[in-house]
Protein backbone atom coordinates (compact mmCIF):
# COMPACT_ATOMS: atom_id res chain seq x y z
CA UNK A 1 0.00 0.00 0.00
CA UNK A 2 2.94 2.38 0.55
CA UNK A 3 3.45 2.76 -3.45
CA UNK A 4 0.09 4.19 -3.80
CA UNK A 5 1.23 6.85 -1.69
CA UNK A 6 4.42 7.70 -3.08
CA UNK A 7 2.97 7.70 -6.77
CA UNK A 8 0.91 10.93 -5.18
CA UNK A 9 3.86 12.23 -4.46
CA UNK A 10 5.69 11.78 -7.82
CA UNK A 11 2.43 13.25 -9.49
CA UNK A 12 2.23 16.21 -7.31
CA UNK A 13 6.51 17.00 -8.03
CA UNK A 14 5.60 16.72 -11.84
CA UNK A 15 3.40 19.61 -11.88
CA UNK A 16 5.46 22.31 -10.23
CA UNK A 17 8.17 24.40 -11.77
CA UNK A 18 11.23 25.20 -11.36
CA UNK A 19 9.90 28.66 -9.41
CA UNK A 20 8.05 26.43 -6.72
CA UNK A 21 4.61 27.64 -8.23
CA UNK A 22 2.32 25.30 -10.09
CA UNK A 23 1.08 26.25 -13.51
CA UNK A 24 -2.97 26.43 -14.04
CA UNK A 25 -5.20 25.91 -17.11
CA UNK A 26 -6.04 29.41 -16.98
CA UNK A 27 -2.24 30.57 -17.34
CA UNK A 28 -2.21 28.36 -20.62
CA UNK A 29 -2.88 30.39 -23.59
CA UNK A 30 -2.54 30.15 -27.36
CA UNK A 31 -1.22 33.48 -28.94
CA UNK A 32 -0.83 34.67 -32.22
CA UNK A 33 1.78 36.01 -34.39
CA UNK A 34 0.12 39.48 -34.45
CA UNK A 35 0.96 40.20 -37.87
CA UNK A 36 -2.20 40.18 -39.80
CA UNK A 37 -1.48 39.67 -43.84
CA UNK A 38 -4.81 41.08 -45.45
CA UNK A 39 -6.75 40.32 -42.33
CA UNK A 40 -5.09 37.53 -41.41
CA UNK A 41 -2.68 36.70 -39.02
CA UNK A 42 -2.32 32.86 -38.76
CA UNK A 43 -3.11 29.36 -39.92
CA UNK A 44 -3.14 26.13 -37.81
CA UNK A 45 -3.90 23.04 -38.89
CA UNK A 46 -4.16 20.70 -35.37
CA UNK A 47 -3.97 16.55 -36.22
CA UNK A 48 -2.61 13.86 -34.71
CA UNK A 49 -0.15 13.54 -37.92
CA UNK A 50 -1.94 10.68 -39.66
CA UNK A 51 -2.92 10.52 -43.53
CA UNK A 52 -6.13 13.19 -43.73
CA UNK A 53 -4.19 15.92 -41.22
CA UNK A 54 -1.06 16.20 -43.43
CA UNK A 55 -3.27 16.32 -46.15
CA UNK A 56 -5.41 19.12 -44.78
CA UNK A 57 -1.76 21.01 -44.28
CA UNK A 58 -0.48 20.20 -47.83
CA UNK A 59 -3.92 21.88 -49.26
CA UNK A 60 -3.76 24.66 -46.81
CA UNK A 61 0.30 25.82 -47.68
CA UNK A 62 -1.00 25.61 -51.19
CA UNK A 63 -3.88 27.91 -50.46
CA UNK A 64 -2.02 29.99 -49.10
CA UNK A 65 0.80 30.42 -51.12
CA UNK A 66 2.08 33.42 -52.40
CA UNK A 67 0.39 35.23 -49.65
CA UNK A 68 2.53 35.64 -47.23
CA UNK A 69 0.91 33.91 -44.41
CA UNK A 70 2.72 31.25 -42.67
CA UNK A 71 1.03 27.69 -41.49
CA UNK A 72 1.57 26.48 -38.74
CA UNK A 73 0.86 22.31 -38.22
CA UNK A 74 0.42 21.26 -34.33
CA UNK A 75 0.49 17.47 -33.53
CA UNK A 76 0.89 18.27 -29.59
CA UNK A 77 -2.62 17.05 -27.94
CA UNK A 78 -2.73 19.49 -25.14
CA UNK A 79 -2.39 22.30 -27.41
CA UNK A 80 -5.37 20.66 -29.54
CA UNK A 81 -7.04 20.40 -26.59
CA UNK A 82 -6.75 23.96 -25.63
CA UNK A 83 -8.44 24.84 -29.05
CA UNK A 84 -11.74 22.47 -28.22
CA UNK A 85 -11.29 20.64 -31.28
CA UNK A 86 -12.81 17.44 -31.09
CA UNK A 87 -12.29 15.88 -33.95
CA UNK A 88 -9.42 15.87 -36.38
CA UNK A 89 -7.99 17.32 -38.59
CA UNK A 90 -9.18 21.04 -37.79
CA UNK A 91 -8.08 24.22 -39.04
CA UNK A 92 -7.76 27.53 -36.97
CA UNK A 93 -7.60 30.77 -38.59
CA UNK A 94 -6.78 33.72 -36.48
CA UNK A 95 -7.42 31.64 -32.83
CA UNK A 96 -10.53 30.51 -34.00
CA UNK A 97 -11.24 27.22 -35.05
CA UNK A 98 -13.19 27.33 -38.98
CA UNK A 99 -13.40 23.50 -39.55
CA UNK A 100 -13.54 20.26 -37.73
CA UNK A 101 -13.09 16.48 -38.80
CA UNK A 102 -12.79 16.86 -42.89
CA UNK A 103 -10.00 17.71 -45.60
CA UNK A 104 -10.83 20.88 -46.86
CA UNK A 105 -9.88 21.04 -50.49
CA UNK A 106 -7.05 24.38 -51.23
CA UNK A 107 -9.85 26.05 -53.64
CA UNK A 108 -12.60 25.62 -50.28
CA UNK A 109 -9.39 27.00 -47.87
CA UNK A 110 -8.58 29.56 -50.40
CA UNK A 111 -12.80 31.18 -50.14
CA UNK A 112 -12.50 30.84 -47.13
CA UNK A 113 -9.79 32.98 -46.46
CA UNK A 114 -11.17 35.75 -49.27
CA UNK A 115 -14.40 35.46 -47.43
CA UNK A 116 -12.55 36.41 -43.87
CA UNK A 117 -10.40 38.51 -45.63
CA UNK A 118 -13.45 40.73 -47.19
CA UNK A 119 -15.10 40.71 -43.93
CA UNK A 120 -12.17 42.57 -41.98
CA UNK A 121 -11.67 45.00 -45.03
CA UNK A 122 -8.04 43.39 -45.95
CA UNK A 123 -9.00 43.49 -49.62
C-alpha cells in the first residue's frame, strides 16, 4: 500500500516548476503572431499527424501560397485540446477554429480565407 502513496507524491513533483509555483489551465494560452497579412494573421492546422491531417496542411500551404501567411501544423494534444477541437484534422484561422473532422480542399481553404479577408476590409 505504501506505493500508492508515493505515486501521489511523484504526481504532485511533476506539476510544479522550477519557481516552486504550479502552472494552471487558466495561465495556458494560445497566442498569435500578431501580424495580420490582409486580415489575417495565422493558420493552424491541429492533427494527430496521420494521412487526412497532413493532407489538410499540404492543401492549406498551397492555399495559401504566395500570400505571405505562414502555417503552422500542431500534432501536440494538449495544445489541440486547448483549441476544443474534437475531432481531427481542424483548421484555426486567427485563434478561431473554422473547420472540424474533414480535408478541406485548397480552392474551399482559399474562399475561405477571401471570405474572412473581405469581412475585416483586408481586400
Amino acid at each position: 500500500m505504501a506505493l500508492f502513496g508515493k505515486k501521489k507524491e511523484e504526481t504532485k513533483a511533476e506539476k510544479s516548476c522550477c519557481c516552486g509555483g504550479s502552472q494552471t489551465a487558466s495561465e495556458v494560452t494560445s497566442t498569435c503572431c500578431g501580424e495580420k497579412v490582409n486580415g489575417i494573421c495565422c493558420i493552424k492546422v491541429l492533427g494527430s499527424g496521420c494521412k487526412s491531417c497532413h493532407q489538410l496542411y499540404e492543401n492549406t500551404l498551397k492555399a495559401v501560397e504566395g500570400m505571405g501567411i505562414e502555417v503552422e501544423y500542431i500534432t501536440d494534444l494538449q495544445k489541440i485540446m486547448e483549441y476544443g477541437a474534437m475531432s481531427m484534422p481542424a483548421l484555426v484561422v486567427n485563434e478561431k477554429v473554422v473547420s472540424v473532422g474533414r480535408v478541406l480542399k485548397s480552392a474551399e481553404i482559399s474562399a475561405m480565407i477571401n471570405d474572412m479577408t473581405d469581412k475585416s476590409g483586408g481586400h
